[in-house]
N, C-alpha and C. Protein backbone atom coordinates (compact mmCIF):
# COMPACT_ATOMS: atom_id res chain seq x y z
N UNK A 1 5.71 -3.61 49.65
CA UNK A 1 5.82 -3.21 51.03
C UNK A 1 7.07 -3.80 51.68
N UNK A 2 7.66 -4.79 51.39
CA UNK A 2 8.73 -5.56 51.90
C UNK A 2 9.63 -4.72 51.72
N UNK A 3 9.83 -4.56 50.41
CA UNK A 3 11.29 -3.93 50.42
C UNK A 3 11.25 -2.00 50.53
N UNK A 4 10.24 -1.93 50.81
CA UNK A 4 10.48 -0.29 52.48
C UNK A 4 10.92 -0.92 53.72
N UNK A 5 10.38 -2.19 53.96
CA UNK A 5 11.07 -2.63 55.31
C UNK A 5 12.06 -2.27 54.93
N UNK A 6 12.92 -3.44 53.98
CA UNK A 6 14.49 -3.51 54.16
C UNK A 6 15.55 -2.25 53.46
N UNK A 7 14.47 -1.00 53.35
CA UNK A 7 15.32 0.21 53.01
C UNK A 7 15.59 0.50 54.58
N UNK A 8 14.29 0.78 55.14
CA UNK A 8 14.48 1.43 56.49
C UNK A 8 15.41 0.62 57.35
N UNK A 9 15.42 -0.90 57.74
CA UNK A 9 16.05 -1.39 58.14
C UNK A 9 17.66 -1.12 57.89
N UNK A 10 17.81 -0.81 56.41
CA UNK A 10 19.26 -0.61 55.94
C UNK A 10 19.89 1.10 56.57
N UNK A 11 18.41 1.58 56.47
CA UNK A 11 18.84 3.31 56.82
C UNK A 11 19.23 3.42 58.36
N UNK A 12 18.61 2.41 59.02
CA UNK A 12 18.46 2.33 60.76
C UNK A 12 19.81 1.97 61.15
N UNK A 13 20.44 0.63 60.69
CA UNK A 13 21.87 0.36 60.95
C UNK A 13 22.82 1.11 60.49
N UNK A 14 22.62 1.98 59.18
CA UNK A 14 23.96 2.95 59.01
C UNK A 14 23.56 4.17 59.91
N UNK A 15 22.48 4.40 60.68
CA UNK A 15 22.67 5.54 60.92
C UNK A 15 23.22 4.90 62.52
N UNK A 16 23.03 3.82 62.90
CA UNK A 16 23.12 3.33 64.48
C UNK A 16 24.75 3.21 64.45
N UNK A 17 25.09 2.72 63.07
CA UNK A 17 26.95 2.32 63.12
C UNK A 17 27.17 3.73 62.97
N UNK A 18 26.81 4.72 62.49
CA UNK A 18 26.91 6.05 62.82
C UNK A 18 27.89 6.84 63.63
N UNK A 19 26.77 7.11 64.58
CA UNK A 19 26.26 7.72 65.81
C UNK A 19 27.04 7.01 67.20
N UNK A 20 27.40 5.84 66.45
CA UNK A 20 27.82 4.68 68.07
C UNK A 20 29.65 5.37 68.27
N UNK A 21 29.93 5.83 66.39
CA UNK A 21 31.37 6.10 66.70
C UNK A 21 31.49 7.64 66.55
N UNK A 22 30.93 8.23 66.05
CA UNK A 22 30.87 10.12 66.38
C UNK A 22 30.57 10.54 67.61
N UNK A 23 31.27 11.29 68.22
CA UNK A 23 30.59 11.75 69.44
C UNK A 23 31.19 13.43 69.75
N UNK A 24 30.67 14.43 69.74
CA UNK A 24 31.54 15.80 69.54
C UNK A 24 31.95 16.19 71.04
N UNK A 25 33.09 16.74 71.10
CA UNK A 25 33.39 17.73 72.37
C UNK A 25 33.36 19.08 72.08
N UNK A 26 34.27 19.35 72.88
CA UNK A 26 34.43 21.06 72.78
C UNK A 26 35.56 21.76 71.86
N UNK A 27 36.56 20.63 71.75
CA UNK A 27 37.70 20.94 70.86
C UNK A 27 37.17 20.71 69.36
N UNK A 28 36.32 19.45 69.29
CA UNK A 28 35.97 18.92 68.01
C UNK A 28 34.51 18.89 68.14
N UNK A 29 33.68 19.87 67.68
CA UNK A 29 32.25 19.40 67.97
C UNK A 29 32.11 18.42 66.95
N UNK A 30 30.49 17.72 67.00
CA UNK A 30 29.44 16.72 65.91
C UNK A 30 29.17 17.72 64.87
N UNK A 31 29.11 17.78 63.74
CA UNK A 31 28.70 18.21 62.50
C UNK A 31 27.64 17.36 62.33
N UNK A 32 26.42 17.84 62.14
CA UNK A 32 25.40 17.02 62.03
C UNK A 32 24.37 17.41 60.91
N UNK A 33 24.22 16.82 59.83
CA UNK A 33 23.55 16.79 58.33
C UNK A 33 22.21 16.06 58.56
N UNK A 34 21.60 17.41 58.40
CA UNK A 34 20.12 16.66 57.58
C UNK A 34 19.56 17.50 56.89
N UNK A 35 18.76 16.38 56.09
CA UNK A 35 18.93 16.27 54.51
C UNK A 35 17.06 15.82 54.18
N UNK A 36 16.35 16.79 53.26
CA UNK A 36 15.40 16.30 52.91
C UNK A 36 14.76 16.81 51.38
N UNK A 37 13.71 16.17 50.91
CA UNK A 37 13.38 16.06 49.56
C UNK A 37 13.97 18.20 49.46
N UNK A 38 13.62 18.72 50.15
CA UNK A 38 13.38 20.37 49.84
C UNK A 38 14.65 21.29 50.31
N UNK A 39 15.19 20.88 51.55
CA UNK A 39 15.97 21.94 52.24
C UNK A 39 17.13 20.70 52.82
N UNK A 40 18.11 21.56 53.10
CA UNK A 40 18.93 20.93 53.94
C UNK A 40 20.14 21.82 55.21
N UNK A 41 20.13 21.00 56.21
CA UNK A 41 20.43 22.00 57.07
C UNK A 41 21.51 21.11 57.85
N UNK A 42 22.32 21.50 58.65
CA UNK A 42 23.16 20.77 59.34
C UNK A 42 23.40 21.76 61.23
N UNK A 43 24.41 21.43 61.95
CA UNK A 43 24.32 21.91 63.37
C UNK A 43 25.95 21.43 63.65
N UNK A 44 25.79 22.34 64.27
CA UNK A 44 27.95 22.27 64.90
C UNK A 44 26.99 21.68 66.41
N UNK A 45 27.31 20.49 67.02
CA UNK A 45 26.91 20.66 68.74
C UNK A 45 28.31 19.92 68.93
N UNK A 46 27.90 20.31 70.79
CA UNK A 46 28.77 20.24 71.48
C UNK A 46 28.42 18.85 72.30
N UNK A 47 28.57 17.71 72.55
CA UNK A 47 27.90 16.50 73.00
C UNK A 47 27.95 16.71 74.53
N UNK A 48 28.85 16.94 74.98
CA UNK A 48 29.71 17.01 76.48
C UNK A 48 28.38 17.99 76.91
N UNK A 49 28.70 19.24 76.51
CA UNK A 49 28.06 20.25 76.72
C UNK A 49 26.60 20.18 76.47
N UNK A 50 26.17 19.37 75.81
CA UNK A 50 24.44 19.61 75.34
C UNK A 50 23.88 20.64 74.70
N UNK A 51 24.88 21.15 73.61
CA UNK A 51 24.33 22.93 73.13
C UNK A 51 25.03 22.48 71.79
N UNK A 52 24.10 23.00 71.11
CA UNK A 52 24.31 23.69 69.94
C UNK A 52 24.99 25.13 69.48
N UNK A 53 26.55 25.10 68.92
CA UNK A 53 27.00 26.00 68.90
C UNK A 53 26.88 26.81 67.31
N UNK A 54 26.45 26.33 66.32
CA UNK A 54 26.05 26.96 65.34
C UNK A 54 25.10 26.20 64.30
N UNK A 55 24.29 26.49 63.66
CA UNK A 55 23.30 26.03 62.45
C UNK A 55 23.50 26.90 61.31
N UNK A 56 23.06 26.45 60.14
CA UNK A 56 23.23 26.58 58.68
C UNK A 56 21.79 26.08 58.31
N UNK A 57 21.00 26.25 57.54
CA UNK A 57 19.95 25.70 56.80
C UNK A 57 19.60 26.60 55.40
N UNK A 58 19.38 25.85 54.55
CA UNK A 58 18.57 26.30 53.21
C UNK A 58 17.11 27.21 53.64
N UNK A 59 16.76 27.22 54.95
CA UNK A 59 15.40 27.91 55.38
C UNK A 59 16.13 29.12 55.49
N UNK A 60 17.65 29.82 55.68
CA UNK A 60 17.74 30.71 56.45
C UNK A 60 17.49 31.88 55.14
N UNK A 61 17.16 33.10 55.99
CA UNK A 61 17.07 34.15 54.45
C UNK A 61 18.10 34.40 53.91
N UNK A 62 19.05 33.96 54.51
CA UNK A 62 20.55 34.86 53.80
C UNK A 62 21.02 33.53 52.85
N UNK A 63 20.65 32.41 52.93
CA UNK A 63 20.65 31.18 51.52
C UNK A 63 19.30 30.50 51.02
N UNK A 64 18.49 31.01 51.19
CA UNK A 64 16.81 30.94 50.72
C UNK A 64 17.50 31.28 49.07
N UNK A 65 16.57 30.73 48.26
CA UNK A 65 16.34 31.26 46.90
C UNK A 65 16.80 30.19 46.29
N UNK A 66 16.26 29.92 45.39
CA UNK A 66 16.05 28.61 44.08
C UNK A 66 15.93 27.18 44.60
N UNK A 67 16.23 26.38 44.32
CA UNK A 67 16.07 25.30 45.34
C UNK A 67 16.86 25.18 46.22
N UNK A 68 16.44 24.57 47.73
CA UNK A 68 17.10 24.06 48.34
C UNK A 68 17.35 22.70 49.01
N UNK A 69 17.17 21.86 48.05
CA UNK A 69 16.92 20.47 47.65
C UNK A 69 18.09 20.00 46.64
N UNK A 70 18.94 20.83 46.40
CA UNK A 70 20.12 20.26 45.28
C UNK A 70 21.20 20.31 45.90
N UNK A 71 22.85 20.02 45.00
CA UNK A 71 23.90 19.76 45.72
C UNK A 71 24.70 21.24 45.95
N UNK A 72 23.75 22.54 44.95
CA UNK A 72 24.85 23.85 45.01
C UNK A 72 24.42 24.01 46.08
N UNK A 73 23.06 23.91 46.55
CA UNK A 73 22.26 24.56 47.90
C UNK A 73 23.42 24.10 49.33
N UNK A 74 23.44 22.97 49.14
CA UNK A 74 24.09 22.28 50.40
C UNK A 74 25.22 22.68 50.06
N UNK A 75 26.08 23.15 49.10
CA UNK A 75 27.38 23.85 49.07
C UNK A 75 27.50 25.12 49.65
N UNK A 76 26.46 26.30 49.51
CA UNK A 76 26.24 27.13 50.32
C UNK A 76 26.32 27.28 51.58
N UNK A 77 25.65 25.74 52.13
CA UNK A 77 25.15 25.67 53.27
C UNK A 77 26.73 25.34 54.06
N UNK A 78 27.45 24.29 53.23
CA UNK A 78 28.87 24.35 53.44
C UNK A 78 29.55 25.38 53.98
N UNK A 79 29.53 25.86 53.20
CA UNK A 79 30.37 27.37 53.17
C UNK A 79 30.31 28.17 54.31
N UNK A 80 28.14 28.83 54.20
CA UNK A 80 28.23 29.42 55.74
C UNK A 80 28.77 28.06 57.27
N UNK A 81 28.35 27.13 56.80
CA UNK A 81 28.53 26.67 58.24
C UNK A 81 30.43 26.87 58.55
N UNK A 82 31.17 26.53 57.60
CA UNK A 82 32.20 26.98 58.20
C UNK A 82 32.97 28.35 58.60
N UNK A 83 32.09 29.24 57.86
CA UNK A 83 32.52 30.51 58.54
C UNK A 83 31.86 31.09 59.47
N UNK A 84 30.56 30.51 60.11
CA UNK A 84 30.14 30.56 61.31
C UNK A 84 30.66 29.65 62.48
N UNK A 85 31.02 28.39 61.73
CA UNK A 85 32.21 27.74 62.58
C UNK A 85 33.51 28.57 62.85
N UNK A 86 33.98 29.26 62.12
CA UNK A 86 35.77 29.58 62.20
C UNK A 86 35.21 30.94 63.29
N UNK A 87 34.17 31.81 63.07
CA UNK A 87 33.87 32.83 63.87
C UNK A 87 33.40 32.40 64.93
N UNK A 88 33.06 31.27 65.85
CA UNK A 88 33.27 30.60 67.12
C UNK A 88 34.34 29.95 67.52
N UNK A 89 35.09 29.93 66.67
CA UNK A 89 36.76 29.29 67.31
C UNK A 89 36.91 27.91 67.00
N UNK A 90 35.82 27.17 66.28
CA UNK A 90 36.26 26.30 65.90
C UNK A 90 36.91 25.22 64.20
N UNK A 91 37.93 24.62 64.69
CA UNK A 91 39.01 24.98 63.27
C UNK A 91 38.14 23.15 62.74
N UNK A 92 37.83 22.40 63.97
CA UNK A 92 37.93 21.05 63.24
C UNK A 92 36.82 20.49 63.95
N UNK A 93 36.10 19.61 63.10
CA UNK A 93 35.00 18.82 63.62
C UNK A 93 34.70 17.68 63.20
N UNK A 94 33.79 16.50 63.55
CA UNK A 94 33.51 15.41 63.50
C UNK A 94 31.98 15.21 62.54
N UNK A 95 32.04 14.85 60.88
CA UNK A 95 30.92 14.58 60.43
C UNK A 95 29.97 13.60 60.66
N UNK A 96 28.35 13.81 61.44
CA UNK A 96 27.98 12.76 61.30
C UNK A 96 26.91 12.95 60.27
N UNK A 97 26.86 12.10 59.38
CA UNK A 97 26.18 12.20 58.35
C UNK A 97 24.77 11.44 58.59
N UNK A 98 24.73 10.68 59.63
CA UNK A 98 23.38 10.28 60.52
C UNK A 98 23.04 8.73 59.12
N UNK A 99 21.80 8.88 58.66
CA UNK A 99 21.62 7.96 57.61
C UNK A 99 22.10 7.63 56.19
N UNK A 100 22.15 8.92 55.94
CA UNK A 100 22.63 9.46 54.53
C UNK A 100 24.25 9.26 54.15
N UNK A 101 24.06 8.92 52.49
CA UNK A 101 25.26 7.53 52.30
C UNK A 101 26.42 9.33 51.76
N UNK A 102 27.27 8.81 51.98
CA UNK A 102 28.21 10.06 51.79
C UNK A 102 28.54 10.16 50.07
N UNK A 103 27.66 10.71 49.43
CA UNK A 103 27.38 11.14 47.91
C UNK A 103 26.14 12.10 47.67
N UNK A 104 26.76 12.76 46.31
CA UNK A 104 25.54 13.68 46.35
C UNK A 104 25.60 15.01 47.07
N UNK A 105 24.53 15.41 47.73
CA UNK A 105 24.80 16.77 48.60
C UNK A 105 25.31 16.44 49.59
N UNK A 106 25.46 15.68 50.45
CA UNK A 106 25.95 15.39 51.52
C UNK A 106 27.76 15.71 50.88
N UNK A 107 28.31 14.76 50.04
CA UNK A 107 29.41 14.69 49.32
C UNK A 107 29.68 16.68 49.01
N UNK A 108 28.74 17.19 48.35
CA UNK A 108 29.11 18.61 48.30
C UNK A 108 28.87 19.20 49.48
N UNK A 109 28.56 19.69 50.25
CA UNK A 109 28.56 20.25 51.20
C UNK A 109 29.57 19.43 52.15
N UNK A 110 30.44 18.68 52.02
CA UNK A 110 31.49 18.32 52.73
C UNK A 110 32.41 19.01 52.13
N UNK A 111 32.64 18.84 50.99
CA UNK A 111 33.57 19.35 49.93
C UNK A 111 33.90 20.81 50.51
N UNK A 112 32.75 21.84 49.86
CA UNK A 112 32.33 22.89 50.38
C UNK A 112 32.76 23.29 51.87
N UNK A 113 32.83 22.69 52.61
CA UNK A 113 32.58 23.09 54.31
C UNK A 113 34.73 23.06 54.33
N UNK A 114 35.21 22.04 53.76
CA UNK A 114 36.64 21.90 53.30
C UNK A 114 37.05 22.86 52.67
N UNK A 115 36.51 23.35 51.69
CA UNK A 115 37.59 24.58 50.82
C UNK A 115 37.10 25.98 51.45
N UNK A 116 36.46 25.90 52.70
CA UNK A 116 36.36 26.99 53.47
C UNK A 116 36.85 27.35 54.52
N UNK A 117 37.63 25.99 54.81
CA UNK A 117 38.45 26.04 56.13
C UNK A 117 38.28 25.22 56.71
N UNK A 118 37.20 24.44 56.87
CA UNK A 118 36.70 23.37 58.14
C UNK A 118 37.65 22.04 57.81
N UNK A 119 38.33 21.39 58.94
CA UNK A 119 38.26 20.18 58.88
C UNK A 119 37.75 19.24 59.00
N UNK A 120 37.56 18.59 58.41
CA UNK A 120 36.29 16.96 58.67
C UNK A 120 37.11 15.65 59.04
């Protein structure tokens, strides 16, 4: 039981050192990743503004199918989010990857969201 404390404890401060230095506007929204055992989904927002200007998820039907719990899935998810990004006007944004250590799907779907146009 101890050492779930000191995972969560470890997950709480990377996500707090986070969040304290990302913050999105309107030129650069928050890119925001989350990530679980099954699906993974991320959100373009606008911080200033309080809106969400686009989403991506492994739930959606148009990237549903085989798992969406691996690193091709979140490459997909890459992909659409930046061409639903570039079709709102925006060229560059700010990743916050929230808890999650930058490897893995997180690592592909950055990749991904890059060789589609987005800047990170």
């Amino acid at each position: 039981m101890k050492i779930k404390k000191i995972i969560n404890n470890r997950r709480e401060r990377r996500r707090f050192r986070v969040r304290t230095k990302v913050r999105g506007t309107a030129d650069r929204p928050r890119l925001c990743v989350q990530r679980s055992l099954r699906h993974f989904s991320c959100q373009l927002i606008d911080d200033e503004a309080g809106r969400t200007l686009a989403s991506a998820s492994t739930r959606d039907p148009a990237l549903a199918g085989g798992s969406g719990g691996n690193a091709e899935a979140a490459a997909k998810v890459g992909k659409a989010i930046a061409d639903k990004a570039q079709a709102a006007g925006v060229k560059q944004v700010r990743l916050d990857r929230g808890a999650c250590k930058y490897h893995g799907r997180v690592a592909a779907f950055a990749e991904a969201a890059r060789e589609a146009g987005l800047e990170l």
